[in-house]
C-alpha atoms as a PDB file:
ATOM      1  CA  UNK A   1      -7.115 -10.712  -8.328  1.00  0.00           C
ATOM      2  CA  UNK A   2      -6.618 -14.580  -7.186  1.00  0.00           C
ATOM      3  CA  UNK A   3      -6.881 -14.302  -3.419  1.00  0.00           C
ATOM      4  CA  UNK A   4      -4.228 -17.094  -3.256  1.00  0.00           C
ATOM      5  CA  UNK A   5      -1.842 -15.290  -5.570  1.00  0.00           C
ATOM      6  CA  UNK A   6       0.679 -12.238  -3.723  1.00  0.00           C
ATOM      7  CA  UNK A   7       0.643  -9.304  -4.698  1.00  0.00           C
ATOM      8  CA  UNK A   8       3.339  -6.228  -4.445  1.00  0.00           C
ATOM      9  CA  UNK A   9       2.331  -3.988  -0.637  1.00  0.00           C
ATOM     10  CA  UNK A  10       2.331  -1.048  -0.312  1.00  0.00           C
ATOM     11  CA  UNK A  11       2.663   0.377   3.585  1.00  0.00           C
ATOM     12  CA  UNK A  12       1.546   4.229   4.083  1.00  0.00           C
ATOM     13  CA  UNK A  13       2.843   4.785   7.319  1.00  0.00           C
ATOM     14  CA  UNK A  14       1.068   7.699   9.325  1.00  0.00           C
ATOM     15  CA  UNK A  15       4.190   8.738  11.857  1.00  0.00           C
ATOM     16  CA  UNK A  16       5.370  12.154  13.208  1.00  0.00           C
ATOM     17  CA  UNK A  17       8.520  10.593  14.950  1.00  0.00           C
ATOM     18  CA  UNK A  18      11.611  10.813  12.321  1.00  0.00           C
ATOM     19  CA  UNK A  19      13.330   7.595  14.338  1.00  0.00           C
ATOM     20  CA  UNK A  20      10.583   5.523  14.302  1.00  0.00           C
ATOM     21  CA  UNK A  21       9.647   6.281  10.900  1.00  0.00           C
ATOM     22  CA  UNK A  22      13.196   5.233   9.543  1.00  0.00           C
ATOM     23  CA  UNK A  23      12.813   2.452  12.180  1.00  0.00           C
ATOM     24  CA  UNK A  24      10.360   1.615   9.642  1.00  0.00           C
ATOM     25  CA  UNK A  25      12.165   2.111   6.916  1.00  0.00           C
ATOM     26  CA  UNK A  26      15.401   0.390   7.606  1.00  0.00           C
ATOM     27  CA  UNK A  27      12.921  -2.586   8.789  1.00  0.00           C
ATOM     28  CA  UNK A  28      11.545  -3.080   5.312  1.00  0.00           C
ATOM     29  CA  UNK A  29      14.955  -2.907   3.785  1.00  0.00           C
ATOM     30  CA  UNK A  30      16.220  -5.529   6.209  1.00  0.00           C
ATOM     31  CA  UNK A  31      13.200  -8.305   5.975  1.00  0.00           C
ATOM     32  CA  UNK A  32      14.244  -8.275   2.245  1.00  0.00           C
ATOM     33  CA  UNK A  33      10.086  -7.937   0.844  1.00  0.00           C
ATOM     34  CA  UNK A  34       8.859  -6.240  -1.592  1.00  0.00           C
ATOM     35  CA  UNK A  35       7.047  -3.351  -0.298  1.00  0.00           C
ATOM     36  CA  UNK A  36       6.614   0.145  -1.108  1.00  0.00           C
ATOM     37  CA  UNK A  37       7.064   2.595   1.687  1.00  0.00           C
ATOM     38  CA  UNK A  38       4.612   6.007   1.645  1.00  0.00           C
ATOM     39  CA  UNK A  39       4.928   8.230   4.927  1.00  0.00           C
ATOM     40  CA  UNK A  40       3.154  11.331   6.220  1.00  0.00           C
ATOM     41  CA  UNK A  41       4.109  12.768   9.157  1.00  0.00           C
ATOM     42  CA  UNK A  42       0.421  13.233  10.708  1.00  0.00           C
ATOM     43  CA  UNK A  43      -3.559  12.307  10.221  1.00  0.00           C
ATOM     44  CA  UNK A  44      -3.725  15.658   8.369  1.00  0.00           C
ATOM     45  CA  UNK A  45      -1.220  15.353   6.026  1.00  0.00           C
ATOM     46  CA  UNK A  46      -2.610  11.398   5.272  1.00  0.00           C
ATOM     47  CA  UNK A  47      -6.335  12.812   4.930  1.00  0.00           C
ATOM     48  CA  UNK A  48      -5.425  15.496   2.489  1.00  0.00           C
ATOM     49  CA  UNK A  49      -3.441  13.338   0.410  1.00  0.00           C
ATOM     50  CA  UNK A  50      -5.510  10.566   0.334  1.00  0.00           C
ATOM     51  CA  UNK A  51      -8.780  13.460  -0.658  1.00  0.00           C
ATOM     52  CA  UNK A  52      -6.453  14.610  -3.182  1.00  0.00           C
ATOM     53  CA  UNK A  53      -6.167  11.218  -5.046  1.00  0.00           C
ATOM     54  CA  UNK A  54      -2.027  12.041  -4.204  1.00  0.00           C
ATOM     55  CA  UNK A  55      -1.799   8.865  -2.219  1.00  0.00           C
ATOM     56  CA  UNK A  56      -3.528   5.313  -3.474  1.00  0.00           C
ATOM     57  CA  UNK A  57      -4.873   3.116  -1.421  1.00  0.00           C
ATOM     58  CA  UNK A  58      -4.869   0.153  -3.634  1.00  0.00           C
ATOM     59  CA  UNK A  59      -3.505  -3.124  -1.978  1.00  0.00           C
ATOM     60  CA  UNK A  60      -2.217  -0.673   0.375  1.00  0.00           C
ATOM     61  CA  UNK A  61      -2.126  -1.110   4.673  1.00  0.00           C
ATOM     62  CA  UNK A  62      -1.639   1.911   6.622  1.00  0.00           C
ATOM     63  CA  UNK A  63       0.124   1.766   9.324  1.00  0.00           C
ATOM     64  CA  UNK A  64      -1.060   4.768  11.730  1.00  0.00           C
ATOM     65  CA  UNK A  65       0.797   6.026  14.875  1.00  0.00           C
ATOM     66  CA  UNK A  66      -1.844   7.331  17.539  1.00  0.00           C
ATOM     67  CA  UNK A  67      -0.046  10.359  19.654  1.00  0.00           C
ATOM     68  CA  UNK A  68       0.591  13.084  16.274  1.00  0.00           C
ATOM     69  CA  UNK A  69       0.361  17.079  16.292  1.00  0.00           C
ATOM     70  CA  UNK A  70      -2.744  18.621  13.709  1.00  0.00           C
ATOM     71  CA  UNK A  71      -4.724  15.277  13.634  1.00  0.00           C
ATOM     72  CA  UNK A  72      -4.279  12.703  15.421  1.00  0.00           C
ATOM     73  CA  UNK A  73      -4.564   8.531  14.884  1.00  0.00           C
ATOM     74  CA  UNK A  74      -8.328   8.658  16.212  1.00  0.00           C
ATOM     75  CA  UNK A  75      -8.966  11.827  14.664  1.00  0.00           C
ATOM     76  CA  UNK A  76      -7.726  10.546  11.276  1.00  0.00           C
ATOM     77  CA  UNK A  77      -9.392   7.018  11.660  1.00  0.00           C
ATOM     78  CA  UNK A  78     -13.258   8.569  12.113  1.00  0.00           C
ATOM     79  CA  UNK A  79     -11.959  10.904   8.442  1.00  0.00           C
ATOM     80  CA  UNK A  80     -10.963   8.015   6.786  1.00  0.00           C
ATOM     81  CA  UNK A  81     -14.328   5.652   7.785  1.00  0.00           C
ATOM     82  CA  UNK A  82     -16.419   8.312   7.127  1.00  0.00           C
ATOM     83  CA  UNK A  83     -14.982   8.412   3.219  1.00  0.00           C
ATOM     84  CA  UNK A  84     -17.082   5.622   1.251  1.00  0.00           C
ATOM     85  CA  UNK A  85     -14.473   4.448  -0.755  1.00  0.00           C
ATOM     86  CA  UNK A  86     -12.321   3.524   2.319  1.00  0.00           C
ATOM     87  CA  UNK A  87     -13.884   2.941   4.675  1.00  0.00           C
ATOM     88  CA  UNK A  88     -12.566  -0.649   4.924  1.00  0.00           C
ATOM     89  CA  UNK A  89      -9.242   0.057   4.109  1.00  0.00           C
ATOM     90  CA  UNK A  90      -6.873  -1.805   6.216  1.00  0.00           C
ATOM     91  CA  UNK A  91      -5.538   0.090   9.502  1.00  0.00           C
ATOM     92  CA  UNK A  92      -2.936  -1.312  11.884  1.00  0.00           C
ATOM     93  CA  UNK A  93      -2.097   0.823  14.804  1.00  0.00           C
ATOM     94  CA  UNK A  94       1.354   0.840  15.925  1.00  0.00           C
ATOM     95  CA  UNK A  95       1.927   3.216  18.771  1.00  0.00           C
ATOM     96  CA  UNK A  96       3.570   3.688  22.227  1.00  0.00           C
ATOM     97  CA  UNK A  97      -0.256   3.433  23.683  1.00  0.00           C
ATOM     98  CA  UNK A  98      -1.059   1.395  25.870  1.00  0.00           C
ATOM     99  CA  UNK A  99      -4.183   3.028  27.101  1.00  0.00           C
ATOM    100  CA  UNK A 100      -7.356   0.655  27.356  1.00  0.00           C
ATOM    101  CA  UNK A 101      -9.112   4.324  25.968  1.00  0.00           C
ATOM    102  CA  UNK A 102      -7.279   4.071  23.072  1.00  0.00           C
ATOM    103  CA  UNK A 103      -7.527   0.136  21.969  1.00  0.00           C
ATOM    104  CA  UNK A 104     -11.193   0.629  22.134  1.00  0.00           C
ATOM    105  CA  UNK A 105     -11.491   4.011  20.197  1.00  0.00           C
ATOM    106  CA  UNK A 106      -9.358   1.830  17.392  1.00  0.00           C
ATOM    107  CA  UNK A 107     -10.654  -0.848  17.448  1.00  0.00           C
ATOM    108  CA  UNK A 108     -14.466   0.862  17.156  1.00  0.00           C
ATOM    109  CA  UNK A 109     -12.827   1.830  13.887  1.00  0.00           C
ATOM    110  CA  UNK A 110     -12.568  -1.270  12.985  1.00  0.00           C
ATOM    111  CA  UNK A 111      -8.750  -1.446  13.099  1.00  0.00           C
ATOM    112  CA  UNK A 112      -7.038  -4.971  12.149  1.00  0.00           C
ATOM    113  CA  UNK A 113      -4.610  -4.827  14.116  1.00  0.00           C
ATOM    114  CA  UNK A 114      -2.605  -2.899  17.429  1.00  0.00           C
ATOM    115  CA  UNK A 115       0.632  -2.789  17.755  1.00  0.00           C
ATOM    116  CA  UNK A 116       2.159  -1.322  20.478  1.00  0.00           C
ATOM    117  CA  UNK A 117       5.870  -0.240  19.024  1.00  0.00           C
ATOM    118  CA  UNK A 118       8.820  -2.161  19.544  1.00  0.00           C
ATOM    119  CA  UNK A 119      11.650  -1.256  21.869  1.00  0.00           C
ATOM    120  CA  UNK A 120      14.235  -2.907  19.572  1.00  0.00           C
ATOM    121  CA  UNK A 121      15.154  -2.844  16.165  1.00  0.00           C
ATOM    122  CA  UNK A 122      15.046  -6.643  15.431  1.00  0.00           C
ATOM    123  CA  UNK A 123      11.559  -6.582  16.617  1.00  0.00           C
ATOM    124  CA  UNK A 124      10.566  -4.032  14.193  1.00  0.00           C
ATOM    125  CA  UNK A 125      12.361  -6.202  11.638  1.00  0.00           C
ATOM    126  CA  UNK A 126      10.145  -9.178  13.263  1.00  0.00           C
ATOM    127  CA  UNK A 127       6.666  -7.093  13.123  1.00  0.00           C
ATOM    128  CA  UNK A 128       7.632  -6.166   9.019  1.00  0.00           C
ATOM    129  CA  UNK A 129       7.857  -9.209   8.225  1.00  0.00           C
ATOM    130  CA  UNK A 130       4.828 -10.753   9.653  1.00  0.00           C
ATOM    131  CA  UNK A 131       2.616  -8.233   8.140  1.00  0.00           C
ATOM    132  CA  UNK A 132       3.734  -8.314   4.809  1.00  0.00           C
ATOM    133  CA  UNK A 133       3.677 -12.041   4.670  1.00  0.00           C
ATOM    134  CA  UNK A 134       0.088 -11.772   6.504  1.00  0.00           C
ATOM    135  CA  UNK A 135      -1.214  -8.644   4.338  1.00  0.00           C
ATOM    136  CA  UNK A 136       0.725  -9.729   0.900  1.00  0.00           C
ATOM    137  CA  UNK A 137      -1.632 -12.757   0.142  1.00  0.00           C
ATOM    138  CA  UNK A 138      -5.278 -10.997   1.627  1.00  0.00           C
ATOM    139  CA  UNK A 139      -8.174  -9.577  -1.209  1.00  0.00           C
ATOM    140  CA  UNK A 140      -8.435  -6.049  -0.502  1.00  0.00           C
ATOM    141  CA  UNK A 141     -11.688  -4.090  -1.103  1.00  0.00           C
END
């Protein structure tokens, strides 16, 4: 694919908090793009799907919450590096986190981005937007 030319996202967001997952959700409606929305509710859940084949990663960011029950963000980052075929598939972290412990951990995964989650909905809105008009137009591996 052109790298110049946009291309349909896809977000699979990694989130065991119902509100902030339809946060998510109702953000993507309102910033009017054209993404597809995947969700599982925890590292395990992504890792198994992704194994499976159930979930593509093609042109696809995930979007990974850090504090989850079974498997956690970090936990579920070092599973997904240490599969060849995605191991530089496109992670942004948005969590509550603020811990210096935890921007290094993700960002030794090689993370592209940390977000720490937005206290209002217009800045989730805000934080949609900008990564589907940054992510829409990038060559994915």
């Amino acid at each position: 694919m052109n790298p110049l030319q946009p291309h349909k996202l896809r977000i699979f967001l990694i989130e065991d908090d119902e509100i902030d997952a339809e946060n998510v959700r109702r953000a993507l409606i309102e910033s009017e793009r054209p993404i597809t929305l995947d969700v599982a509710r925890d590292g395990q859940e992504a890792i198994d799907r992704i194994r499976s084949g159930a979930q593509s990663l093609e042109h696809t960011v995930i979007l990974l919450d850090l504090n989850m029950p079974r498997m956690n963000g970090i936990e579920f980052l070092e599973a997904l590096r240490n599969e060849e075929t995605h191991s530089s598939t496109p992670v942004v972290v948005l969590t509550t986190s603020d811990s210096e412990r935890d921007k290094v951990q993700a960002y030794g995964f090689n993370v592209a981005g940390y977000i720490l989650k937005p206290v209002t909905f217009k800045e989730f809105v805000k934080i949609m937007k900008v990564i589907e008009s940054y992510w829409r137009m990038q060559e994915f591996p």
